[in-house]
C-alpha atoms as a PDB file:
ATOM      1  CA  UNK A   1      33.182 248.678 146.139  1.00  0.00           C
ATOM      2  CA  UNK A   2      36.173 246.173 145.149  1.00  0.00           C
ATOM      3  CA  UNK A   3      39.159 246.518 147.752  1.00  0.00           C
ATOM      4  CA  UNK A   4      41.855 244.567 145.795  1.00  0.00           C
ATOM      5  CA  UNK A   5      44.481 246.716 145.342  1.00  0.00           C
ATOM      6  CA  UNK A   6      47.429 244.163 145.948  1.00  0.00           C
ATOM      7  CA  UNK A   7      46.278 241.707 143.339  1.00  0.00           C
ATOM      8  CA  UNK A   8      47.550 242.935 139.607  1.00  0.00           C
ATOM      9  CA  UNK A   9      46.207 240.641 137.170  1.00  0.00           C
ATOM     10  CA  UNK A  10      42.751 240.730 139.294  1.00  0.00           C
ATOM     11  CA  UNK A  11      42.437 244.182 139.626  1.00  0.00           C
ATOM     12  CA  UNK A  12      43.608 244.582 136.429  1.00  0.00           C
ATOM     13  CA  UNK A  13      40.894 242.886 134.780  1.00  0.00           C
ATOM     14  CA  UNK A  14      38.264 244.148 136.903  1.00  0.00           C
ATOM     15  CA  UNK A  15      39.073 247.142 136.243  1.00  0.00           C
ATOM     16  CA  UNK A  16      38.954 246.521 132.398  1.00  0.00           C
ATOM     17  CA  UNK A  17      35.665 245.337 132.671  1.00  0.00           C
ATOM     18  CA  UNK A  18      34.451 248.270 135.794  1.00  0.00           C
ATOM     19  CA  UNK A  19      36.124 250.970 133.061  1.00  0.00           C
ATOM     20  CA  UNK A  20      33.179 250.020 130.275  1.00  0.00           C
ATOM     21  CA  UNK A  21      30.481 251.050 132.770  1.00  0.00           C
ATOM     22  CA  UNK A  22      28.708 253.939 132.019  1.00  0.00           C
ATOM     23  CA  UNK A  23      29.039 256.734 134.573  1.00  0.00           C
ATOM     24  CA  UNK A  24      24.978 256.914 135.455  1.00  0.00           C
ATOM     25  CA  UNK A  25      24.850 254.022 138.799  1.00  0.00           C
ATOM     26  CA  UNK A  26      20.958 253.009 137.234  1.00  0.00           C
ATOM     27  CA  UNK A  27      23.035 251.647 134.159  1.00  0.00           C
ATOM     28  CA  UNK A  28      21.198 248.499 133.951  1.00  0.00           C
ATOM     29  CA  UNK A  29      24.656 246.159 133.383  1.00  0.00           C
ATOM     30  CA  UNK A  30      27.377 246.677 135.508  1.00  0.00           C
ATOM     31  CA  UNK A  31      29.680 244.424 132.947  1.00  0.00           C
ATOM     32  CA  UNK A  32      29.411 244.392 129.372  1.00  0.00           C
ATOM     33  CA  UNK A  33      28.750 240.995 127.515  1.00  0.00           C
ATOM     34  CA  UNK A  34      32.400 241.183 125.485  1.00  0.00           C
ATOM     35  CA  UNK A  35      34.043 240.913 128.630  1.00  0.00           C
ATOM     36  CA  UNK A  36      32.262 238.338 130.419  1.00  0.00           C
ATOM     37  CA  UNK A  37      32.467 236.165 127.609  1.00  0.00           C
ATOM     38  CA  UNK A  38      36.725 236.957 127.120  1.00  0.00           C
ATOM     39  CA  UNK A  39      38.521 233.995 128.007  1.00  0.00           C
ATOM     40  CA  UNK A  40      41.816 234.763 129.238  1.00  0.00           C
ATOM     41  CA  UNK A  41      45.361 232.513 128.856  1.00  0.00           C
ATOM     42  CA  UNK A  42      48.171 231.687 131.621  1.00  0.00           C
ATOM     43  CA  UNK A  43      50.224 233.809 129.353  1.00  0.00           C
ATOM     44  CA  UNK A  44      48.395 236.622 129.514  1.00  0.00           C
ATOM     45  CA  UNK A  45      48.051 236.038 133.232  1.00  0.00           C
ATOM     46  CA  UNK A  46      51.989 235.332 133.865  1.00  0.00           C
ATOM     47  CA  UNK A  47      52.376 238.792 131.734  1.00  0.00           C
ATOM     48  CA  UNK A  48      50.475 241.039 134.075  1.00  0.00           C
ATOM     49  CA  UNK A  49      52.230 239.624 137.559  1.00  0.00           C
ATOM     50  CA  UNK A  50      55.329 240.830 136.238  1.00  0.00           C
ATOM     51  CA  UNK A  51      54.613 244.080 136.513  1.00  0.00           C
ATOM     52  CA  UNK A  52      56.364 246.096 138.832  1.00  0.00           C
ATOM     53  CA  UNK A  53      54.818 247.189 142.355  1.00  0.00           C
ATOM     54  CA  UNK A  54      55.265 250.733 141.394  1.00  0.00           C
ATOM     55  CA  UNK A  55      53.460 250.320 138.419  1.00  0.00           C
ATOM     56  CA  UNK A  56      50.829 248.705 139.881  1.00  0.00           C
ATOM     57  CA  UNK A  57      50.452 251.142 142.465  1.00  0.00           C
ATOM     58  CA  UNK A  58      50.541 253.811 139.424  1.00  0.00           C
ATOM     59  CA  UNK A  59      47.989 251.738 137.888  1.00  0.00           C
ATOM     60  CA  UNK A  60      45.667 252.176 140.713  1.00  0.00           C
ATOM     61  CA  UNK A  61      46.082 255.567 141.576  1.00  0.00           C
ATOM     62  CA  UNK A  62      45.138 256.934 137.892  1.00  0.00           C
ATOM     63  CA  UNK A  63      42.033 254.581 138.567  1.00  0.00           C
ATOM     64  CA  UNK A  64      41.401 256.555 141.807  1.00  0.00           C
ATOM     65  CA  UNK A  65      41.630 259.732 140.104  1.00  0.00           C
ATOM     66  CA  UNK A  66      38.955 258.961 137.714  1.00  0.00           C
ATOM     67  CA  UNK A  67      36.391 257.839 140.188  1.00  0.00           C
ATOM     68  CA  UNK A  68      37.175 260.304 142.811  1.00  0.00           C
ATOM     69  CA  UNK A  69      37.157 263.161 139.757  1.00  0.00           C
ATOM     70  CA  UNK A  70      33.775 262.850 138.516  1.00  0.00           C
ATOM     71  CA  UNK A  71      34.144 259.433 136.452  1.00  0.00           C
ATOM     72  CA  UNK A  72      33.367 256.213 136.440  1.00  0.00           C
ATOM     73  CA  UNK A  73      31.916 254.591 139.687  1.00  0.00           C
ATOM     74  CA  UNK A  74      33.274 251.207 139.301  1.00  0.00           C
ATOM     75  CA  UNK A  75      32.698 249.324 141.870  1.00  0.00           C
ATOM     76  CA  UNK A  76      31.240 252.084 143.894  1.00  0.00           C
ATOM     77  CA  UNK A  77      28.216 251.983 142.524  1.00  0.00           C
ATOM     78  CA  UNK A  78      26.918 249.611 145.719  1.00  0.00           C
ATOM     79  CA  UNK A  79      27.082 253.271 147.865  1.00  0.00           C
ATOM     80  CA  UNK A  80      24.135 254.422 146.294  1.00  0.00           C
ATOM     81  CA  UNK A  81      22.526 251.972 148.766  1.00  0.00           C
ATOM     82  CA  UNK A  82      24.520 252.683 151.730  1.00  0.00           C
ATOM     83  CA  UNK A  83      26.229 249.171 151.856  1.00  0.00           C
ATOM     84  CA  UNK A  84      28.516 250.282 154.748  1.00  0.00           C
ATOM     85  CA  UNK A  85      25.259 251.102 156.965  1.00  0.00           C
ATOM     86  CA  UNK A  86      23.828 247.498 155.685  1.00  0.00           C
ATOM     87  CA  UNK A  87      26.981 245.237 156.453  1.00  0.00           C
ATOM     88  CA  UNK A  88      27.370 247.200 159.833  1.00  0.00           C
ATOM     89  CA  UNK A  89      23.891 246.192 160.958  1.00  0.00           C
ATOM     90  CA  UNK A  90      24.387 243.006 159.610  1.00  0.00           C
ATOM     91  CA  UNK A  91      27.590 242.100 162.430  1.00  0.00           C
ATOM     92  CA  UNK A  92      25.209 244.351 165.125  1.00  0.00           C
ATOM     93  CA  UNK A  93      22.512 242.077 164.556  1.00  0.00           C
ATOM     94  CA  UNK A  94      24.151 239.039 164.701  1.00  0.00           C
ATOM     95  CA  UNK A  95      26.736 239.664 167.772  1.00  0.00           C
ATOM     96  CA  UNK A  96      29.195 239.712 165.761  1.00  0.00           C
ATOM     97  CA  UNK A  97      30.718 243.156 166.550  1.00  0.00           C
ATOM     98  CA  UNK A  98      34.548 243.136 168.228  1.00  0.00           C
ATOM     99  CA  UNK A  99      33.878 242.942 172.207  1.00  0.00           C
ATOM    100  CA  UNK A 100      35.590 245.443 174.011  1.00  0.00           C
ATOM    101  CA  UNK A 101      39.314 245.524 173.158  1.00  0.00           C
ATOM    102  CA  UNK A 102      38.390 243.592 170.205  1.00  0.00           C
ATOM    103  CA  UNK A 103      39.293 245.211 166.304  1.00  0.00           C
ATOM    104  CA  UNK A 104      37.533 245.412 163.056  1.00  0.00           C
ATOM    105  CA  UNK A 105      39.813 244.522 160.266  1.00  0.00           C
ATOM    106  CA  UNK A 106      39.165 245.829 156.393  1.00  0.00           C
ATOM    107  CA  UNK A 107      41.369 244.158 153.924  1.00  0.00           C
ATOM    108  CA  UNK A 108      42.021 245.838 150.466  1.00  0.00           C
ATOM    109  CA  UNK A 109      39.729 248.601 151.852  1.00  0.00           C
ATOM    110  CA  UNK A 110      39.348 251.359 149.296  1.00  0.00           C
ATOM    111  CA  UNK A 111      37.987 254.210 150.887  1.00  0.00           C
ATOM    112  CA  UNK A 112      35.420 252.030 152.465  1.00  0.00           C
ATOM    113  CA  UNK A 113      33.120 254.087 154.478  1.00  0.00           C
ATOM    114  CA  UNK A 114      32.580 251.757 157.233  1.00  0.00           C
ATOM    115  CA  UNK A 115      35.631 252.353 158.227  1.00  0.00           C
ATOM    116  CA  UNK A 116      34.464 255.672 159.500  1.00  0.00           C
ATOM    117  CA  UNK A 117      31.166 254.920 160.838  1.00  0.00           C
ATOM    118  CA  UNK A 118      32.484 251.589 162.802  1.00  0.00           C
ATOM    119  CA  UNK A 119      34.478 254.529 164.541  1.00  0.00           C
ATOM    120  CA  UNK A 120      31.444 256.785 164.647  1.00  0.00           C
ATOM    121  CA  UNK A 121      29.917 253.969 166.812  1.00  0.00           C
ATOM    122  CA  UNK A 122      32.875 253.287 169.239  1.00  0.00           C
ATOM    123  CA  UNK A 123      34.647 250.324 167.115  1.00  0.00           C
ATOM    124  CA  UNK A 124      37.814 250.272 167.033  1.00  0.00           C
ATOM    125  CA  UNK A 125      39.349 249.361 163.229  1.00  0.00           C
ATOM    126  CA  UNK A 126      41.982 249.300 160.782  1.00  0.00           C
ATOM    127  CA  UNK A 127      42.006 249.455 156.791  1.00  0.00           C
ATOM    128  CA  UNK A 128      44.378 247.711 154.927  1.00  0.00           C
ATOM    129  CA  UNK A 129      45.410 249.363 150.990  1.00  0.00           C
ATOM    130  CA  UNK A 130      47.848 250.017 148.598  1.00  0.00           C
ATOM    131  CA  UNK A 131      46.652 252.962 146.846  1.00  0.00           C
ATOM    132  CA  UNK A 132      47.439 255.851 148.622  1.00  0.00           C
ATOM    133  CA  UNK A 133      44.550 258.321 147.096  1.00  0.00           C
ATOM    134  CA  UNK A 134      42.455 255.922 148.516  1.00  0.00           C
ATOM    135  CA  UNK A 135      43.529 256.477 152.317  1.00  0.00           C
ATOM    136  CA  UNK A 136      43.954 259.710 152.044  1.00  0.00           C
ATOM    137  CA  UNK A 137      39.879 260.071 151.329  1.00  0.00           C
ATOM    138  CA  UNK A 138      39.113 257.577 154.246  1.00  0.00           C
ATOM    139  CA  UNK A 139      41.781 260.167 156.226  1.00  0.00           C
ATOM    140  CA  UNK A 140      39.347 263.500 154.560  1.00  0.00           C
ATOM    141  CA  UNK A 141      36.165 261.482 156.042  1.00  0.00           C
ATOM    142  CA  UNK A 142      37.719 262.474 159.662  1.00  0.00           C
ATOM    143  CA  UNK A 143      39.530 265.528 159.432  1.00  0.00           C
ATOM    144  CA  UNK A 144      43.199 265.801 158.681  1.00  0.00           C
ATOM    145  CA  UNK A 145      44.319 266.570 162.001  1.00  0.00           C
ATOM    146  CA  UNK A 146      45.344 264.426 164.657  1.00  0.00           C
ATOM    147  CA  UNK A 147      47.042 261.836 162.000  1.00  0.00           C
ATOM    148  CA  UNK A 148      50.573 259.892 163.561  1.00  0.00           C
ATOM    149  CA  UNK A 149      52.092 258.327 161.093  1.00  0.00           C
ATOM    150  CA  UNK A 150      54.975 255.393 161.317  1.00  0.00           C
ATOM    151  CA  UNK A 151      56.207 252.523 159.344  1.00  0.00           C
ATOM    152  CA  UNK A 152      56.795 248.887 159.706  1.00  0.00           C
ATOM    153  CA  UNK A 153      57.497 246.331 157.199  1.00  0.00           C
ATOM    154  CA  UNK A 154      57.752 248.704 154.639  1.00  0.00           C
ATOM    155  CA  UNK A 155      53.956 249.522 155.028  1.00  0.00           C
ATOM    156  CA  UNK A 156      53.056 252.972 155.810  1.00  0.00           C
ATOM    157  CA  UNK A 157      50.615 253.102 159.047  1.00  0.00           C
ATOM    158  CA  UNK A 158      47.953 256.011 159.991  1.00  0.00           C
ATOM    159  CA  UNK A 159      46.557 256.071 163.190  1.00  0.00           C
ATOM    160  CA  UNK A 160      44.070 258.427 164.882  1.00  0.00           C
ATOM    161  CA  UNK A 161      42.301 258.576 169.149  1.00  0.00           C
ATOM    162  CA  UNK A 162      45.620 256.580 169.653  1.00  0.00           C
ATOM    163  CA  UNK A 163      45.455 253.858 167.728  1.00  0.00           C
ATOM    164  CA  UNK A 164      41.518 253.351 167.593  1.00  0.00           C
ATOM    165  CA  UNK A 165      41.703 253.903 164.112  1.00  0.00           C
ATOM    166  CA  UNK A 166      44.689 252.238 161.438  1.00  0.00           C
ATOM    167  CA  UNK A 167      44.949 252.919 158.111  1.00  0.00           C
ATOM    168  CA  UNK A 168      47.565 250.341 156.315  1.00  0.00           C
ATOM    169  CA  UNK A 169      49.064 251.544 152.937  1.00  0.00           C
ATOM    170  CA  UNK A 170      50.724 248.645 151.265  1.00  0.00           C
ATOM    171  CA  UNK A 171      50.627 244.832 150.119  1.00  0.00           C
ATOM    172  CA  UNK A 172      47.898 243.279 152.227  1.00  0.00           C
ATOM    173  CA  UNK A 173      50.726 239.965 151.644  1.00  0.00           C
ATOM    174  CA  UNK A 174      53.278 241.523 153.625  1.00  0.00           C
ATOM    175  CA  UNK A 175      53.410 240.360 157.076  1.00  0.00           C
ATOM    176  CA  UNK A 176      52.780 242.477 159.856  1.00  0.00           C
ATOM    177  CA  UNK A 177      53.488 240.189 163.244  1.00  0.00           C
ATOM    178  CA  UNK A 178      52.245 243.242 165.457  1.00  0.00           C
ATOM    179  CA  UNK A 179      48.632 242.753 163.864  1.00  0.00           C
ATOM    180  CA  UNK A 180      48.438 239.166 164.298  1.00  0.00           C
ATOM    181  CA  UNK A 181      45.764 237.760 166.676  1.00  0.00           C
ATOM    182  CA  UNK A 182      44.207 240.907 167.087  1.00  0.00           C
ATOM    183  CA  UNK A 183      40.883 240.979 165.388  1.00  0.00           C
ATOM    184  CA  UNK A 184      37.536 239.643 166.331  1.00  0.00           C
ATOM    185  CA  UNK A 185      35.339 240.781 163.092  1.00  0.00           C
ATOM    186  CA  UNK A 186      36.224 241.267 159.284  1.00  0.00           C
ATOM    187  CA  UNK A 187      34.464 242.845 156.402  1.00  0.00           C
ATOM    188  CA  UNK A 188      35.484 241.650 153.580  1.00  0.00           C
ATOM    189  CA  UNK A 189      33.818 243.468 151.093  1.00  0.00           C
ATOM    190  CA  UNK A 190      34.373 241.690 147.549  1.00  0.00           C
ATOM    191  CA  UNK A 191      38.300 241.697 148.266  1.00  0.00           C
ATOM    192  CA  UNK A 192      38.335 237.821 148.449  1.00  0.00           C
ATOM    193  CA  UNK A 193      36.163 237.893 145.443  1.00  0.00           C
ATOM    194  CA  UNK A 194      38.644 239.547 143.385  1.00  0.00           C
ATOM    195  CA  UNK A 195      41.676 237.182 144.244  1.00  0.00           C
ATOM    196  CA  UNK A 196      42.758 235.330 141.590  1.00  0.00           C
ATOM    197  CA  UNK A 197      41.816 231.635 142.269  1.00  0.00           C
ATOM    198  CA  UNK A 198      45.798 230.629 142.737  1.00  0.00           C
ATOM    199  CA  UNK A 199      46.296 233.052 145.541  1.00  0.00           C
ATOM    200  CA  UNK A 200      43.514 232.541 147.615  1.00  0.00           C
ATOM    201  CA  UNK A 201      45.306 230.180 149.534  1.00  0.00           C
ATOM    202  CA  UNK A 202      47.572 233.401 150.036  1.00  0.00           C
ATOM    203  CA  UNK A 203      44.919 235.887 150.907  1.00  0.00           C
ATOM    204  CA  UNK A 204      42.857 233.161 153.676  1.00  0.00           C
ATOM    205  CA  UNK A 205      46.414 232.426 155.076  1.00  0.00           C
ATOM    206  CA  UNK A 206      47.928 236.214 155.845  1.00  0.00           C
ATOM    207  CA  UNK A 207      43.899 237.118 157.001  1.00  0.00           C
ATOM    208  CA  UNK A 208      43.690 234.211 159.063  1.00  0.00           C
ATOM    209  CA  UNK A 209      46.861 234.592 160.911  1.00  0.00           C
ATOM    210  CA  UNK A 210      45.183 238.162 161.988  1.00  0.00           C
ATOM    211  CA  UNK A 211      42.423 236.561 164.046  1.00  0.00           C
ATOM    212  CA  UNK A 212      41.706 235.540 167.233  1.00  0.00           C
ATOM    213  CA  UNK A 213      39.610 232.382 167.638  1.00  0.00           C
ATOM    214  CA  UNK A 214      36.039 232.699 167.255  1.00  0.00           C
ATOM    215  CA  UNK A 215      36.449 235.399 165.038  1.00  0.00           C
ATOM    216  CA  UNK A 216      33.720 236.095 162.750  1.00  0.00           C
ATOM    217  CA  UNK A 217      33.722 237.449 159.071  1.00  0.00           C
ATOM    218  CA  UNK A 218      31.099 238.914 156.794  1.00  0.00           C
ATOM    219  CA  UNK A 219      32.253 238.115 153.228  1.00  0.00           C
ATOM    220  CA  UNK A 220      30.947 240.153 150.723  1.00  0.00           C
ATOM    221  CA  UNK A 221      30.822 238.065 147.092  1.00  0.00           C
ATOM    222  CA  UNK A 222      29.093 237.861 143.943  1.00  0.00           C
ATOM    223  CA  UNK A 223      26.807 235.260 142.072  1.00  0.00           C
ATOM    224  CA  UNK A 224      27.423 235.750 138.514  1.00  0.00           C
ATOM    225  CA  UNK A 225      24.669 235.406 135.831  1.00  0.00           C
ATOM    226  CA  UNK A 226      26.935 233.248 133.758  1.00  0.00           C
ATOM    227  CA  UNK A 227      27.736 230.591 136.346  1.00  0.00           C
ATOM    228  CA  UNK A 228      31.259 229.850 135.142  1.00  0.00           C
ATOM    229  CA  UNK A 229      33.400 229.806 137.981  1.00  0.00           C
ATOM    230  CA  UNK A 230      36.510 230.522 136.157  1.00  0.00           C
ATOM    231  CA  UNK A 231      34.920 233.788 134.423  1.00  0.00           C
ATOM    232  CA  UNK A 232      36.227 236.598 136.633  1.00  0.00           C
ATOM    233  CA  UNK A 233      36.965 238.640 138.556  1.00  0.00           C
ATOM    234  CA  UNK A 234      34.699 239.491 140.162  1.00  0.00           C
ATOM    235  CA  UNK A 235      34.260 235.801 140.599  1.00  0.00           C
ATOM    236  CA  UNK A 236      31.432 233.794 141.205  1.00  0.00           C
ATOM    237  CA  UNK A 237      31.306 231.909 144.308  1.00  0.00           C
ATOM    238  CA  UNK A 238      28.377 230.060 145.410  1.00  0.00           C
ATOM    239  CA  UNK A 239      27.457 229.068 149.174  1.00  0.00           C
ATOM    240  CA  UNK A 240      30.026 225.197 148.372  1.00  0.00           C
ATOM    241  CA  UNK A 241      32.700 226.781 146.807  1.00  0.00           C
ATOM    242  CA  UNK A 242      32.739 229.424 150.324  1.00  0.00           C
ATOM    243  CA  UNK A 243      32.288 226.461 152.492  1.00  0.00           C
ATOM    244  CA  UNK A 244      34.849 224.531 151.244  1.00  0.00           C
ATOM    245  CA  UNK A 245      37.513 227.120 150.408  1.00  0.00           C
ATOM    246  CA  UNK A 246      37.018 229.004 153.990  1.00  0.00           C
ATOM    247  CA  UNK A 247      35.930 225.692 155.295  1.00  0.00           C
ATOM    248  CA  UNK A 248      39.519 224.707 154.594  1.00  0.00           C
ATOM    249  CA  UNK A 249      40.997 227.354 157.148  1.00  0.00           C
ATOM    250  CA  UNK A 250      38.981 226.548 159.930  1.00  0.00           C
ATOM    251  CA  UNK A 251      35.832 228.869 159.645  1.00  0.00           C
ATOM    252  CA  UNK A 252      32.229 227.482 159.146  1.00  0.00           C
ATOM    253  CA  UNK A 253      28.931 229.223 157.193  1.00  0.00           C
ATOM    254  CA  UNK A 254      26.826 230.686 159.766  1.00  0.00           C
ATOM    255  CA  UNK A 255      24.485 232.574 157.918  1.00  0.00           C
ATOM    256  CA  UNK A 256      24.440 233.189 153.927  1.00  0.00           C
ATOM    257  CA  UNK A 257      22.249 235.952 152.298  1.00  0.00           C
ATOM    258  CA  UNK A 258      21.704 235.243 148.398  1.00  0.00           C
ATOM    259  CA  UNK A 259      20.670 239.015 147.999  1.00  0.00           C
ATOM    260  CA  UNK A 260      22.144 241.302 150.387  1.00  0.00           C
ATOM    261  CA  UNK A 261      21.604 244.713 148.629  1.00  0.00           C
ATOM    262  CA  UNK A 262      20.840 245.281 144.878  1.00  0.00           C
ATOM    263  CA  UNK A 263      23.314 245.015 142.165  1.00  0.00           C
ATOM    264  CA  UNK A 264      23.524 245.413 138.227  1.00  0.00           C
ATOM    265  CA  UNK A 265      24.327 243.360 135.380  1.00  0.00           C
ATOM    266  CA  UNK A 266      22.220 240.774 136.920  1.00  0.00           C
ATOM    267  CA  UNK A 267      24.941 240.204 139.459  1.00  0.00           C
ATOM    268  CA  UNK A 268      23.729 239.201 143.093  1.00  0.00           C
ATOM    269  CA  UNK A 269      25.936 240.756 145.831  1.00  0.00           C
ATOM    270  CA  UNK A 270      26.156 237.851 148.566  1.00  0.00           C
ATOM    271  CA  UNK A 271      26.428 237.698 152.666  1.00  0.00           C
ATOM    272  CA  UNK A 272      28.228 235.453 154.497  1.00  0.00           C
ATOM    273  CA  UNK A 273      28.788 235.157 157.733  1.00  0.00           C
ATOM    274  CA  UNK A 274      32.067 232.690 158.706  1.00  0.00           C
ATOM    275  CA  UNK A 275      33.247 231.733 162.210  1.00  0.00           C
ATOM    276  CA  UNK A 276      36.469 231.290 162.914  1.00  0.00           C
ATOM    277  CA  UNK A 277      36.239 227.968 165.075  1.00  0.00           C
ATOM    278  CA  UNK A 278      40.088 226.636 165.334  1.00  0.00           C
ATOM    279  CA  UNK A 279      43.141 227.713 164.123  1.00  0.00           C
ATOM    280  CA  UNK A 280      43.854 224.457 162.190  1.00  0.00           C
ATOM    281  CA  UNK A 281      46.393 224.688 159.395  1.00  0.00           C
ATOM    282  CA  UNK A 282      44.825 225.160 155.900  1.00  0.00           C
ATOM    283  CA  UNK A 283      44.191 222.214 153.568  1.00  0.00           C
ATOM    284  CA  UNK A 284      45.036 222.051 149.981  1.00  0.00           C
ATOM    285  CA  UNK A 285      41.660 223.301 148.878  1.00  0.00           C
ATOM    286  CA  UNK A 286      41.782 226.625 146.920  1.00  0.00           C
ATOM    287  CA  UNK A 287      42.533 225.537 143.675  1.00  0.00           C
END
């Protein structure tokens, strides 16, 4: 489930806590109690950015291997309910599909399977990801042929039916001035949940810039059973922490779901839906 492939020290930590799991998805806790309850310092945090991209890329490719080989599920385990059918019907149902000529955009996508079925139902969309084992499973889900493949940026792009579908591979940071202002609808599946606090300013900046006004975005986020909203990731972000982070870049709480699917752990997988409604600049509010 967790698209955040870009952000070292978060994934890194997620994953620390995601590689504990047991393999079973009906594993009653999705995150044991030692590692909700580690407390972590700036130096161990300043230690992990430096990492190279390479090796973070490395990092997240073994990770891939494991979960696409049989081992743990990680954050995966939300397929079991068919999440990507769920958030779907969740834009159809609230208009808040791309119009005609309009684009779904997944950040940090994994091998999200909406991705595939947005196409399936005549949506045009692009992924956004660094790890390439990833894309290349989202590529398997339509066949191999037909791929074009060009670069910009330094970001490799896949496109298939001429551009209906994009698949990004690279740092959802780097900016891509032929994607901006392109995209009526997000799913942001846990990505911005994942983001360490400091660079969500980062992350809501680079996404925004992406979006035409009006825009709307289902965010995908946890409640955590410990409360603490400096335990993570995944963090926990409850409905005024959303409002006034997002708030900050122009988009407004339309809807909020407290339970949008089961989780583990005692966890509760959130809905939002935002609104773009101006393209104001972004306040100092993300800290």
């Amino acid at each position: 489930f967790f698209h955040f492939r870009f952000f070292p020290v978060s994934a890194r930590r997620f994953a620390r806590r995601c590689d504990n799991v047991i393999a079973d998805i009906t594993a009653p806790k999705l995150f044991p109690v030692h590692a909700l309850a580690h407390t972590r310092t700036h130096s161990h945090t300043r230690t992990l950015a430096q990492h190279s991209h390479n090796t973070q890329m490395s990092f997240w490719e073994g990770t891939w291997d494991d979960i696409l080989e049989g081992g743990n599920p990680r954050w995966k385990i939300g397929e079991k309910e068919k999440n990507w059918e769920i958030a779907f019907n969740f834009l159809k149902e609230n208009n808040a599909l791309p119009s005609s000529g309009g684009r779904l955009l997944v950040p940090l996508c994994g091998d999200s399977k909406i991705i595939k079925y947005a196409a399936d139902h005549n949506v045009a969309v692009t992924g956004v990801d660094g790890a390439r084992r990833a894309l290349e499973e989202i590529r398997k889900q339509f066949g191999e042929d037909g791929w074009l493949q060009k670069s910009s940026h330094g970001l490799s792009c896949f496109e298939l039916g001429g551009g209906k579908v994009r698949l990004w591979e690279g740092n959802f940071f780097t900016a891509l001035p032929e994607e901006e202002g392109l995209y009526e609808c997000v799913h942001d599946k846990d990505s911005f949940g994942a983001v360490d606090k400091g660079d969500r300013e980062t992350y809501l900046t680079r996404l925004t810039k992406y979006l035409r006004p009006g825009a709307h975005v289902l965010l995908e986020v946890k409640l955590s059973p410990s409360g603490d909203l400096d335990d993570g990731p995944p963090y926990h972000l409850p409905r005024d922490v959303v409002e006034k982070v997002w708030g900050a870049h122009g988009f407004t709480v339309l809807k909020h779901q407290e339970s949008f699917y089961p989780w583990r752990g005692g966890y509760k997988q959130q809905a939002f839906l935002l609104r773009l409604d101006n393209g104001q600049s972004p306040k100092e509010a993300c800290n």
